[in-house]
PDB file of N, CA and C in Angstrom:
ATOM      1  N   UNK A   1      23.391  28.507 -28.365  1.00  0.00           N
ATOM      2  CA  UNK A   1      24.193  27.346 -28.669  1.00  0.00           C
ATOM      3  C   UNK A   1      23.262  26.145 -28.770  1.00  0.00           C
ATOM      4  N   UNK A   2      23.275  25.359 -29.828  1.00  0.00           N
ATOM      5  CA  UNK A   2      22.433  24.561 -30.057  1.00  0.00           C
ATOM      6  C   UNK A   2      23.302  23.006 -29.298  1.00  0.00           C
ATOM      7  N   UNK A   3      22.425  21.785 -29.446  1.00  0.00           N
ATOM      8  CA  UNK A   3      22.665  20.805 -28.481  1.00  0.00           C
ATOM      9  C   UNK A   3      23.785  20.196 -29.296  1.00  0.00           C
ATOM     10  N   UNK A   4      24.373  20.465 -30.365  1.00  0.00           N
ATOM     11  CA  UNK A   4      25.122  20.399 -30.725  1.00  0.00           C
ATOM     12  C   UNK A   4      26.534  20.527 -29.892  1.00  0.00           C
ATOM     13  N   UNK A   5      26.843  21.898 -29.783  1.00  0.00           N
ATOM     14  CA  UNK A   5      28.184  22.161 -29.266  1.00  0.00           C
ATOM     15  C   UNK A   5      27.773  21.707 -27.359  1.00  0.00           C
ATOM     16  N   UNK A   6      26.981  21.588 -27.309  1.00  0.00           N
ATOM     17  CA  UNK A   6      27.053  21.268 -25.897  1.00  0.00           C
ATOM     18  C   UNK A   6      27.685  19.725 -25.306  1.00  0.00           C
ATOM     19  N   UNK A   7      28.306  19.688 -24.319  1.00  0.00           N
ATOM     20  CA  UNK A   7      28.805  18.407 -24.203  1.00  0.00           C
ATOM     21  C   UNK A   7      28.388  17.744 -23.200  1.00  0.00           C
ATOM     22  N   UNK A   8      28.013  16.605 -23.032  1.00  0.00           N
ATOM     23  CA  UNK A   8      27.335  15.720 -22.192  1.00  0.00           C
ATOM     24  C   UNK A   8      27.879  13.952 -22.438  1.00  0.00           C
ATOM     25  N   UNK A   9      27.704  13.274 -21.136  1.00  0.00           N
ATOM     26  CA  UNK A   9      28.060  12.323 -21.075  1.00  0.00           C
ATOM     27  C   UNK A   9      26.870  11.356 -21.749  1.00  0.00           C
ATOM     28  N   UNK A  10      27.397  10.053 -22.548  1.00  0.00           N
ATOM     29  CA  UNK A  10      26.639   9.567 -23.249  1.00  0.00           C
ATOM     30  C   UNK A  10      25.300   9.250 -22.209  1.00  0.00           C
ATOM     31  N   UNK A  11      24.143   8.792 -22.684  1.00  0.00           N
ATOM     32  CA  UNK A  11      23.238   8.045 -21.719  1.00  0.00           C
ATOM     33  C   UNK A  11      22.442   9.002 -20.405  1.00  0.00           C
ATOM     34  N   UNK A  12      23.000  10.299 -20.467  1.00  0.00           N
ATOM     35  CA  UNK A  12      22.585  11.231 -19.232  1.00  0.00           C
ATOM     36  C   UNK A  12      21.206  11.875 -19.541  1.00  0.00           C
ATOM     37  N   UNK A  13      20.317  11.975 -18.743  1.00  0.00           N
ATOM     38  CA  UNK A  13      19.396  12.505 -19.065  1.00  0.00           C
ATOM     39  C   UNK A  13      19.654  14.589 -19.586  1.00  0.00           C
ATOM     40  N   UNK A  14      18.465  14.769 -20.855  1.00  0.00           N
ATOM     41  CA  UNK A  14      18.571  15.627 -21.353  1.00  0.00           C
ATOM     42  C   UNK A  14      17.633  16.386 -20.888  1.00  0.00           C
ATOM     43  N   UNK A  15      17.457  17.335 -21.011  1.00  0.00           N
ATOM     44  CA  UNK A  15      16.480  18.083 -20.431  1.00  0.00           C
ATOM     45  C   UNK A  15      15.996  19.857 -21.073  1.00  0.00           C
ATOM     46  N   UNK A  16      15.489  20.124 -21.550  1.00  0.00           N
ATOM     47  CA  UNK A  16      14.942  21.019 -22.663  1.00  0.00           C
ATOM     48  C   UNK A  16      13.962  21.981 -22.013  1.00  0.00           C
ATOM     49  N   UNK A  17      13.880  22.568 -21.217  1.00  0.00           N
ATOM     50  CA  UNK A  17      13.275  23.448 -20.615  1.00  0.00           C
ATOM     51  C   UNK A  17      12.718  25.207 -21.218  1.00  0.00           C
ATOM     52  N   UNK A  18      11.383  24.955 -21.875  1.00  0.00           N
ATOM     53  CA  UNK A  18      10.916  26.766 -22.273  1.00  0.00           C
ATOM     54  C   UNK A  18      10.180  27.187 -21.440  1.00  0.00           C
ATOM     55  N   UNK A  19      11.074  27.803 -21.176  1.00  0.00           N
ATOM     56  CA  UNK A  19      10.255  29.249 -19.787  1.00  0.00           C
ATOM     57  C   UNK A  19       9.691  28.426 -18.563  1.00  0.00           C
ATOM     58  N   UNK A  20       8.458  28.348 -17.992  1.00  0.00           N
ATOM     59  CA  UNK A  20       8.338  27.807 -17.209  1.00  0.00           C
ATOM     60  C   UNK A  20       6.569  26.693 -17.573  1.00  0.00           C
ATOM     61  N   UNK A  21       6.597  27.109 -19.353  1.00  0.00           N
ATOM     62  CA  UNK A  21       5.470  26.297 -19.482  1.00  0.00           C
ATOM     63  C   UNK A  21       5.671  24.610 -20.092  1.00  0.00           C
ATOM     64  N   UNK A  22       7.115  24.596 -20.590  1.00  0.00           N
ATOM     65  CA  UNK A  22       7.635  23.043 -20.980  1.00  0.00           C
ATOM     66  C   UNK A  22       8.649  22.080 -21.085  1.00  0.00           C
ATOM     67  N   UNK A  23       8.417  21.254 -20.783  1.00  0.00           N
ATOM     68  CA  UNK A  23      10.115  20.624 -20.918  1.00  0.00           C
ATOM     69  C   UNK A  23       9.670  19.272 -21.743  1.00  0.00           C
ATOM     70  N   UNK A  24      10.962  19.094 -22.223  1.00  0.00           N
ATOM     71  CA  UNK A  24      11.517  18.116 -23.318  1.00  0.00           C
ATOM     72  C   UNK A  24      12.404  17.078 -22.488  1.00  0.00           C
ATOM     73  N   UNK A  25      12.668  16.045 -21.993  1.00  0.00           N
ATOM     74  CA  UNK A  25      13.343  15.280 -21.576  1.00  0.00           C
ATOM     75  C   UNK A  25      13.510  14.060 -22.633  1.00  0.00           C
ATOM     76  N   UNK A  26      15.328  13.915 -22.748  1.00  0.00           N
ATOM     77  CA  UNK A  26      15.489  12.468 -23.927  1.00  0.00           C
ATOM     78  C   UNK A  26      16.300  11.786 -22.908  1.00  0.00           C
ATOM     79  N   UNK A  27      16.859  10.240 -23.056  1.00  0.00           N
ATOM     80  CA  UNK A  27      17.597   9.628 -22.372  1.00  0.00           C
ATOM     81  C   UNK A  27      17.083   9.434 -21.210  1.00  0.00           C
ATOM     82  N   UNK A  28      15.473   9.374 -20.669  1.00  0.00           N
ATOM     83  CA  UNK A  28      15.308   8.537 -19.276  1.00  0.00           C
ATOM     84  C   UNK A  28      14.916   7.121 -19.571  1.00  0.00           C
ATOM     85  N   UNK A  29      14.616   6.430 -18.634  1.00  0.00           N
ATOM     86  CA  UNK A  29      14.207   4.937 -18.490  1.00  0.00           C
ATOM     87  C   UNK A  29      12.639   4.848 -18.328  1.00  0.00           C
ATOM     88  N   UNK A  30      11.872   5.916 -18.074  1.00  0.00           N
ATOM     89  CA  UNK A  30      10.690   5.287 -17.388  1.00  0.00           C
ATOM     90  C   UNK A  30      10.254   6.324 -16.730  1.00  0.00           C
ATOM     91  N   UNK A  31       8.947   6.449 -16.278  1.00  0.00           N
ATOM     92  CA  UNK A  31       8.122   6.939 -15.274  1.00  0.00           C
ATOM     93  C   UNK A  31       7.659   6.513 -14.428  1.00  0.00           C
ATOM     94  N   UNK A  32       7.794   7.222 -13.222  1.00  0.00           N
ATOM     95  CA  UNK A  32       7.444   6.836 -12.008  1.00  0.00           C
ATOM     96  C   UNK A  32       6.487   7.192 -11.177  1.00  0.00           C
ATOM     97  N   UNK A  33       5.939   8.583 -11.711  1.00  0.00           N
ATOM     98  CA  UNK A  33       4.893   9.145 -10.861  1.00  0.00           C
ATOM     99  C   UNK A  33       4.198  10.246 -11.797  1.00  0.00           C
ATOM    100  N   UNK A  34       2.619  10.224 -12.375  1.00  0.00           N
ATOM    101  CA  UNK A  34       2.048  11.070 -13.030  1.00  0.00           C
ATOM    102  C   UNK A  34       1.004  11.588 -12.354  1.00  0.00           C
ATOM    103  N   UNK A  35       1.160  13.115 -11.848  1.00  0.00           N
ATOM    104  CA  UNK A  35       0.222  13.574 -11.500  1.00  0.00           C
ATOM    105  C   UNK A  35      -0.055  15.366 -11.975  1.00  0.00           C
ATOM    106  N   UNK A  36      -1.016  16.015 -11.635  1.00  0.00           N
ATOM    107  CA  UNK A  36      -1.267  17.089 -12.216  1.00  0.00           C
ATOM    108  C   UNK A  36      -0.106  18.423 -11.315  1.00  0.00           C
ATOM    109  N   UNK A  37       0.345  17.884 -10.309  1.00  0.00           N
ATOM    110  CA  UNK A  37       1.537  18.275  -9.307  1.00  0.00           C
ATOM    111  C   UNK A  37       2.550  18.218  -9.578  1.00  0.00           C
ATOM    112  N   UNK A  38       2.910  16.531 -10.112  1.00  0.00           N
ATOM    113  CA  UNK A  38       4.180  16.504 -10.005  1.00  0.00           C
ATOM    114  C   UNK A  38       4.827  14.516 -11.326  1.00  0.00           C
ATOM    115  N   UNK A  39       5.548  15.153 -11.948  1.00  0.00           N
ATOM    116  CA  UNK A  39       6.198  14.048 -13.260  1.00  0.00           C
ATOM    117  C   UNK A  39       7.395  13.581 -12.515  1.00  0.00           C
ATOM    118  N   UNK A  40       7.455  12.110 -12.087  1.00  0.00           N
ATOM    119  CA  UNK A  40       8.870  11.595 -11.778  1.00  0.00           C
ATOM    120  C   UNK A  40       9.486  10.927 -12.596  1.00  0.00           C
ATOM    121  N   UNK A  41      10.508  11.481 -13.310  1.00  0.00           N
ATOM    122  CA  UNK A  41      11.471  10.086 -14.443  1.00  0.00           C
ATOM    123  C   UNK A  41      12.534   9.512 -13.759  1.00  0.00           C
ATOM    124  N   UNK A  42      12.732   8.773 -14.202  1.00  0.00           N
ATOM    125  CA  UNK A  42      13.645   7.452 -14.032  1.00  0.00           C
ATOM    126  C   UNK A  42      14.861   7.456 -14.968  1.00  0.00           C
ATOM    127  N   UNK A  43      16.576   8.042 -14.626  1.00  0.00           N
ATOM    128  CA  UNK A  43      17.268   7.960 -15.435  1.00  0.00           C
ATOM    129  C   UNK A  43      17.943   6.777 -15.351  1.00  0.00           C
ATOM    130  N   UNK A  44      19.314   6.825 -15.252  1.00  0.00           N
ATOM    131  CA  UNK A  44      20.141   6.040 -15.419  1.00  0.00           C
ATOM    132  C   UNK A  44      20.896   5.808 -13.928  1.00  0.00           C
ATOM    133  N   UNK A  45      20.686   6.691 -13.854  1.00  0.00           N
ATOM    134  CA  UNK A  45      21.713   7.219 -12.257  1.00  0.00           C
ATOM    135  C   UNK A  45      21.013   7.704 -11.335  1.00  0.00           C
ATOM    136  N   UNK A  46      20.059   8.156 -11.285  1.00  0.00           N
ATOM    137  CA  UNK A  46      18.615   9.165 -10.549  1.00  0.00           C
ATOM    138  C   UNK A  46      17.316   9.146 -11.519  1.00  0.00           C
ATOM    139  N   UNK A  47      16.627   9.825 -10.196  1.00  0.00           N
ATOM    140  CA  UNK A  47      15.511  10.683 -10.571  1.00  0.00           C
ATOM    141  C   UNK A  47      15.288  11.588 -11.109  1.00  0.00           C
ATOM    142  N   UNK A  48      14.131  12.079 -11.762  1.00  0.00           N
ATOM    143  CA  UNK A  48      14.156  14.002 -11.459  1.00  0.00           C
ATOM    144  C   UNK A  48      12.913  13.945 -11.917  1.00  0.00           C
ATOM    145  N   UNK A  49      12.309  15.056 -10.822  1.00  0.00           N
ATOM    146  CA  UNK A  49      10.918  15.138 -10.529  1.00  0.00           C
ATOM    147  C   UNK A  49      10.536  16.875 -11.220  1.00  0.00           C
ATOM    148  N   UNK A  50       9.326  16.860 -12.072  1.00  0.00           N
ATOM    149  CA  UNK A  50       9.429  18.008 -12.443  1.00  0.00           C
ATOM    150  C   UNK A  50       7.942  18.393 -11.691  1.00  0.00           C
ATOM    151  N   UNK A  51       7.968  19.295 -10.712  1.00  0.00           N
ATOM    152  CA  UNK A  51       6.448  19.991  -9.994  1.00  0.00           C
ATOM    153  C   UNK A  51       5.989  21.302 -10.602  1.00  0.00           C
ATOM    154  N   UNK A  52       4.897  21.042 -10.303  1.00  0.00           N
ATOM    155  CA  UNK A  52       3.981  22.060 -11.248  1.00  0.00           C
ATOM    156  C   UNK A  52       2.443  22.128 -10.847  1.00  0.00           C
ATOM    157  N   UNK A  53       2.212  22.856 -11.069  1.00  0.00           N
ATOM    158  CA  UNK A  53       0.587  23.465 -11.325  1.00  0.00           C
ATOM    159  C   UNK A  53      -0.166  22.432 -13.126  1.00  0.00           C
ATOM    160  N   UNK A  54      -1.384  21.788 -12.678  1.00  0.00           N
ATOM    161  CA  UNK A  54      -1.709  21.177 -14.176  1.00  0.00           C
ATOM    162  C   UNK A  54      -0.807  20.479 -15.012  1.00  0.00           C
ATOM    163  N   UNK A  55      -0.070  19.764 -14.986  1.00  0.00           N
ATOM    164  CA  UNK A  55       1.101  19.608 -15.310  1.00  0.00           C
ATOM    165  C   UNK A  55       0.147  17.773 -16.061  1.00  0.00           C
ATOM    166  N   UNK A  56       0.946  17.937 -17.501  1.00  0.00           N
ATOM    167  CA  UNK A  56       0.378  16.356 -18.588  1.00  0.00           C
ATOM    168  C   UNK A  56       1.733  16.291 -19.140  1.00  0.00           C
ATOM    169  N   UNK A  57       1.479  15.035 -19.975  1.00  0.00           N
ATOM    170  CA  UNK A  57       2.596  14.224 -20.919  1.00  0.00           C
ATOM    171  C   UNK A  57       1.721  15.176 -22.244  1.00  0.00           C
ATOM    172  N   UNK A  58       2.199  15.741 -23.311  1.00  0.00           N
ATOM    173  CA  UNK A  58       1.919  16.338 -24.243  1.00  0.00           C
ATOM    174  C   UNK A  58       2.226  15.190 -24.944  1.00  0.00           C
ATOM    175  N   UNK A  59       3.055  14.576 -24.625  1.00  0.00           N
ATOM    176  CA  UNK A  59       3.097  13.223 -25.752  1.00  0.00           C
ATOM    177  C   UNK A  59       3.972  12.786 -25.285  1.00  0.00           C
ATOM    178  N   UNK A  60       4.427  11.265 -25.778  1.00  0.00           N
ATOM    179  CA  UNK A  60       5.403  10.266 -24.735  1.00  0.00           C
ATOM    180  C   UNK A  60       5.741   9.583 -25.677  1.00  0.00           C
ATOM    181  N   UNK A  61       7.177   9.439 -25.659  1.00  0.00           N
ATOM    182  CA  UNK A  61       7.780   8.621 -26.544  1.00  0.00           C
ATOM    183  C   UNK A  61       9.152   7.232 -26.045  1.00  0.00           C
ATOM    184  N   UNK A  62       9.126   6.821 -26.477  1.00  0.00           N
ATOM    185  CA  UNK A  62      10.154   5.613 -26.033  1.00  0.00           C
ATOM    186  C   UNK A  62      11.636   6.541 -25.495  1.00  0.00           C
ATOM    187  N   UNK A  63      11.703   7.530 -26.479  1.00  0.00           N
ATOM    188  CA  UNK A  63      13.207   8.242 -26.495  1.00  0.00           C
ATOM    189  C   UNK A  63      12.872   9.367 -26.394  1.00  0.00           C
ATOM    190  N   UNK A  64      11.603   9.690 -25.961  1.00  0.00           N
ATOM    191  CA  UNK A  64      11.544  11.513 -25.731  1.00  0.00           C
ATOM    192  C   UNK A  64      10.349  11.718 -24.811  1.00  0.00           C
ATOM    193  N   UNK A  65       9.614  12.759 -24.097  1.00  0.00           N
ATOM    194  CA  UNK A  65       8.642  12.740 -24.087  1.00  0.00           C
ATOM    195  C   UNK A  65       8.442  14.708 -23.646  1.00  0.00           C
ATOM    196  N   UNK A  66       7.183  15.516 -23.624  1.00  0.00           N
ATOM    197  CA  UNK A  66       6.951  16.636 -23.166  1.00  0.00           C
ATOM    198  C   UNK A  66       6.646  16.781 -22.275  1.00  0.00           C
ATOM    199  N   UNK A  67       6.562  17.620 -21.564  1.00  0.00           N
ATOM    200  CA  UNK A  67       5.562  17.992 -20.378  1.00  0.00           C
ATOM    201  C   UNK A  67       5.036  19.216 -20.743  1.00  0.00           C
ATOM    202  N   UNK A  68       3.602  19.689 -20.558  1.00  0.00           N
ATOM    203  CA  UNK A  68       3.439  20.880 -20.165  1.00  0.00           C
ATOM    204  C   UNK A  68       2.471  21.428 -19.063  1.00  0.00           C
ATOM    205  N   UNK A  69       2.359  22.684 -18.907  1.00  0.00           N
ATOM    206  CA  UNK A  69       2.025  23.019 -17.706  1.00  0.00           C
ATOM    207  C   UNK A  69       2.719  24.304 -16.735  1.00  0.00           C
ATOM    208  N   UNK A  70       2.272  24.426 -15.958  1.00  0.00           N
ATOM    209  CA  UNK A  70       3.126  25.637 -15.505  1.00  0.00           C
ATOM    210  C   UNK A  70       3.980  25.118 -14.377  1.00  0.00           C
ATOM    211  N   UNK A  71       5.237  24.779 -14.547  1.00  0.00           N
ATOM    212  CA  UNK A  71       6.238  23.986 -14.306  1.00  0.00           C
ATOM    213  C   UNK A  71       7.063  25.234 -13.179  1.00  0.00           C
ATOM    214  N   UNK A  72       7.036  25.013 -11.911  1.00  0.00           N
ATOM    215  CA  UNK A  72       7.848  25.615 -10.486  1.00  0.00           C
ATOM    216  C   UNK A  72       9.225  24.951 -10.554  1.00  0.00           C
ATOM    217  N   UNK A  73       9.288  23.856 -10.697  1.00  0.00           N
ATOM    218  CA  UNK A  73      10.952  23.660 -10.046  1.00  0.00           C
ATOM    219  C   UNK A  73      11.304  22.331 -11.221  1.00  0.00           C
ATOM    220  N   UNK A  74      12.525  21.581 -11.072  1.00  0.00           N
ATOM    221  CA  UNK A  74      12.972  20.589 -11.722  1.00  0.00           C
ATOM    222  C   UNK A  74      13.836  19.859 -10.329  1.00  0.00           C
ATOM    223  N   UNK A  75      13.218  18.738  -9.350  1.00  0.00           N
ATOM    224  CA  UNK A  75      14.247  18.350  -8.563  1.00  0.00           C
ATOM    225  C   UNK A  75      14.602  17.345  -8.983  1.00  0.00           C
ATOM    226  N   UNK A  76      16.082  17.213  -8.973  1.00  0.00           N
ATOM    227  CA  UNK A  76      17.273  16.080  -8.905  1.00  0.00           C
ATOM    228  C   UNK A  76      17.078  15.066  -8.004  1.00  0.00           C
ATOM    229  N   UNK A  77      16.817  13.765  -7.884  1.00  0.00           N
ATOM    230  CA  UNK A  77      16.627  12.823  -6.032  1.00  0.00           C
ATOM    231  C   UNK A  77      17.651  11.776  -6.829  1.00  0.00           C
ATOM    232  N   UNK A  78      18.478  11.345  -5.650  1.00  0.00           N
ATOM    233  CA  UNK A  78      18.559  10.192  -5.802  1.00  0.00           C
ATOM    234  C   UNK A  78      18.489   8.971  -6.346  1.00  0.00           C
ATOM    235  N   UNK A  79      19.376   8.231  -6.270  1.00  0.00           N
ATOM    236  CA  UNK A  79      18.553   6.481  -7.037  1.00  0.00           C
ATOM    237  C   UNK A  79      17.357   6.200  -6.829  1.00  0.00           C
ATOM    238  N   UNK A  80      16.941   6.096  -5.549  1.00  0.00           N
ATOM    239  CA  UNK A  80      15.872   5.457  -5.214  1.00  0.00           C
ATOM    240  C   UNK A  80      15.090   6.342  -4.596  1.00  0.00           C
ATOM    241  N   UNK A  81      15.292   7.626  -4.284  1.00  0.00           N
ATOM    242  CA  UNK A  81      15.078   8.641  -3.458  1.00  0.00           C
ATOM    243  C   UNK A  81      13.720   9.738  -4.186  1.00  0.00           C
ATOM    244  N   UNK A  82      12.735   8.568  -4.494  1.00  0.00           N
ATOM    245  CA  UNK A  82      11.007   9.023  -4.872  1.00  0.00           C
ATOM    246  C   UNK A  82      10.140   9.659  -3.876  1.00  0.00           C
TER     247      UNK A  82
END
C-alpha cells in the first residue's frame, strides 16, 4: 500500500523505514542531536530518536531528510523528553 491510501493526520511526522539500513522522515521541525549512535528530530508534538551503529544524514532537506546506517530501534520521547 503506497502512502497514498494510508491515512495520517496532517503535520505528523512520517517515517519511511527499509529494513534496518534506512529511514526517510518528512514533516519534522528540526534536529536535535547528530551522532554516529544516535539522530534526534524534533516534530510537532515529540521527539523521535533513531539509534544505531554508524548512523549519517544521507542528505537533509527542509521537508525531508535520510538516515543511513545500521539502524536498532526508532524511540518515540516526549515534548521535551531528549
Amino acid at each position: 500500500m503506497g502512502r497514498e491510501g494510508n491515512r495520517h493526520a496532517a503535520g505528523e511526522p512520517i517515517l519511511l523505514l527499509n529494513g534496518r539500513v534506512s529511514l526517510q522522515a518528512e514533516n519534522y521541525r528540526g534536529l536535535l542531536e547528530v551522532t554516529p549512535e544516535r539522530i534526534v528530530l524534533q516534530a510537532r508534538r515529540a521527539c523521535f530518536a533513531i539509534v544505531g551503529e554508524n548512523l549519517q544524514l544521507e542528505y537533509y532537506a527542509r521537508e525531508e531528510l535520510r538516515i543511513v546506517g545500521l539502524i536498532s530501534r526508532v524511540e518515540f520521547l516526549s515534548g521535551g523528553d531528549v
